[in-house]
C-alpha atoms as a PDB file:
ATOM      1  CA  UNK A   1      17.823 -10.590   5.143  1.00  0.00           C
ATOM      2  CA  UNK A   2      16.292  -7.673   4.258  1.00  0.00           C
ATOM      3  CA  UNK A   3      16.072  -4.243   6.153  1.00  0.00           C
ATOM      4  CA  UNK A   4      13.674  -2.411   7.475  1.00  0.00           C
ATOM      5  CA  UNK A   5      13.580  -0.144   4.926  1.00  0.00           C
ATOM      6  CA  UNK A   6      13.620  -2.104   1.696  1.00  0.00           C
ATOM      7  CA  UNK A   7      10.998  -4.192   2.820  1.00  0.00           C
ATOM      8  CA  UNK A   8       8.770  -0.479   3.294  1.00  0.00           C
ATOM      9  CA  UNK A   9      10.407   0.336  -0.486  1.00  0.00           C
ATOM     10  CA  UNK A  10       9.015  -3.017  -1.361  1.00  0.00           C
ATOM     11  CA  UNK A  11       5.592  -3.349  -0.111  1.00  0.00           C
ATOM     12  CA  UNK A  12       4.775   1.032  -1.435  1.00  0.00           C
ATOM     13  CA  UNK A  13       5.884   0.352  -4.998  1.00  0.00           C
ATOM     14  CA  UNK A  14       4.114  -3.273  -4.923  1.00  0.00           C
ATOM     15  CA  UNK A  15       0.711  -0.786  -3.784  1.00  0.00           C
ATOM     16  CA  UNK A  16       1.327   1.515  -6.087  1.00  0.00           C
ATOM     17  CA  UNK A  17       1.597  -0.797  -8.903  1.00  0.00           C
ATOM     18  CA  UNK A  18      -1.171  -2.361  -7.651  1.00  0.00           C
ATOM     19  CA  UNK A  19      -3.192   0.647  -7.490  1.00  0.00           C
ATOM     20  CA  UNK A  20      -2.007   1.661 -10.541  1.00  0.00           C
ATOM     21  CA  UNK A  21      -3.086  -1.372 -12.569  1.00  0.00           C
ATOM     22  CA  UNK A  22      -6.919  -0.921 -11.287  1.00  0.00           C
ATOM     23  CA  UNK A  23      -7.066   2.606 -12.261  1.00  0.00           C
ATOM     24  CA  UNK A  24      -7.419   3.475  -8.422  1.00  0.00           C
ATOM     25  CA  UNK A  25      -6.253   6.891  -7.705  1.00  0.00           C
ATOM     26  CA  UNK A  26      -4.505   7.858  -4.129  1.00  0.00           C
ATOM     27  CA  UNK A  27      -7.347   9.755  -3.172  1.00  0.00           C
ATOM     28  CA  UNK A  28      -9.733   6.842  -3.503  1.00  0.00           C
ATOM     29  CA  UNK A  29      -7.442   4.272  -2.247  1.00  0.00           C
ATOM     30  CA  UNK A  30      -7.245   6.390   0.723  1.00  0.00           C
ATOM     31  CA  UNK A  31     -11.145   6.652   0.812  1.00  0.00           C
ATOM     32  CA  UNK A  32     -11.665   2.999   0.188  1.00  0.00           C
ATOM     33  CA  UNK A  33      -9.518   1.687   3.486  1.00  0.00           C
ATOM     34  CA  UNK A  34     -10.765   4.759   5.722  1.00  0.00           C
ATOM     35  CA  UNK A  35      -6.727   6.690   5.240  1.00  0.00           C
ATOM     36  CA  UNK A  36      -6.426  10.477   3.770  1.00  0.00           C
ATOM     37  CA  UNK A  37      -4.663  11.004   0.303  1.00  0.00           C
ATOM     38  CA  UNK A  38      -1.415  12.056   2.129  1.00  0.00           C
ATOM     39  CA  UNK A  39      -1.425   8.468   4.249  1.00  0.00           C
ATOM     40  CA  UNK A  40      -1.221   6.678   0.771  1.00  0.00           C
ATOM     41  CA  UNK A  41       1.317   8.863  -0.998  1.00  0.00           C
ATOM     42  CA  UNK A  42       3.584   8.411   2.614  1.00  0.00           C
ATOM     43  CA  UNK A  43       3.474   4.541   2.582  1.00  0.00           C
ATOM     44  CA  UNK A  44       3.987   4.515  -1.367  1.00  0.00           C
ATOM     45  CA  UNK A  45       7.028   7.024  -1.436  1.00  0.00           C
ATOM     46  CA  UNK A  46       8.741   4.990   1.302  1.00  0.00           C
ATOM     47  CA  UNK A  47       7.993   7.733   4.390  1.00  0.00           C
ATOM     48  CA  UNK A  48       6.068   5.714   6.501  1.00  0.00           C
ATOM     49  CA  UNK A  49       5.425   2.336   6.890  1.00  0.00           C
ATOM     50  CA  UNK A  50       2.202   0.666   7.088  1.00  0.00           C
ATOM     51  CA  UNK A  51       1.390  -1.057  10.193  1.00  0.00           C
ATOM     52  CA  UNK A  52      -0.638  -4.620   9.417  1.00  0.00           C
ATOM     53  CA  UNK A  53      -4.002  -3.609  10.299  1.00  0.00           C
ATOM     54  CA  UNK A  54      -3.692  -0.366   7.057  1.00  0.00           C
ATOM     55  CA  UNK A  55      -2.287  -3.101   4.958  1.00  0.00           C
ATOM     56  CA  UNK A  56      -4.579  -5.192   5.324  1.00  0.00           C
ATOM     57  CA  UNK A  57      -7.214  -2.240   4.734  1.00  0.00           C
ATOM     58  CA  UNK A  58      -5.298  -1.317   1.530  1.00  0.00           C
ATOM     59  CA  UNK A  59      -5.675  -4.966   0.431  1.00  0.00           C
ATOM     60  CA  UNK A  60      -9.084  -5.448   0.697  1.00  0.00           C
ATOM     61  CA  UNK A  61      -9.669  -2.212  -0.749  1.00  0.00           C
ATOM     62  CA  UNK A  62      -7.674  -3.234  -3.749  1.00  0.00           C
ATOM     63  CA  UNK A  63      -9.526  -6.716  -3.665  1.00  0.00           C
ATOM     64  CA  UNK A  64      -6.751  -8.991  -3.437  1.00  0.00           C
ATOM     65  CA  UNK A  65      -5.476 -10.852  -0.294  1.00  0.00           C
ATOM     66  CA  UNK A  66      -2.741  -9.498   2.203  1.00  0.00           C
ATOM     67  CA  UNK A  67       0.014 -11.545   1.049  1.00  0.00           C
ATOM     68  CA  UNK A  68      -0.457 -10.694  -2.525  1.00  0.00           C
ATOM     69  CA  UNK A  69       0.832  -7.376  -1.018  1.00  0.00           C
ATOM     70  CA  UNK A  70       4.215  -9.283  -0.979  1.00  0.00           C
ATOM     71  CA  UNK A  71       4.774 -10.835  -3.899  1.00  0.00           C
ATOM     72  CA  UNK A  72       7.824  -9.028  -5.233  1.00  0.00           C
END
């Protein structure tokens, strides 16, 4: 099973990747699902984690579906 916390290391590298491979920075990521700069950089770097309804804000944002947001 995994913890709490590898599944939040998990899902922010899998957005950052994501985010990454569309040219998308933090700041606009953040403006495309309503969330400041400093929300983004939290959930990527493993401080926070995201509840469902901000994932599935970053998701559509990075125009994929939510579960694509866990394929590690």
């Amino acid at each position: 099973m995994v913890t709490r916390k590898e599944l939040s290391i998990k899902i922010g590298n899998r957005i950052k990747q994501l985010r990454n491979e569309r040219n998308i920075s933090q700041a606009e990521l953040g403006r495309l699902c309503n969330r400041d700069k400093q929300h983004i950089e939290l959930i990527e770097n493993h401080k926070v984690s995201a509840n469902t309804y901000t994932l599935y804000t970053i998701a559509t944002a990075l125009n994929i579906e939510l579960k694509e947001l866990f394929d590690f």
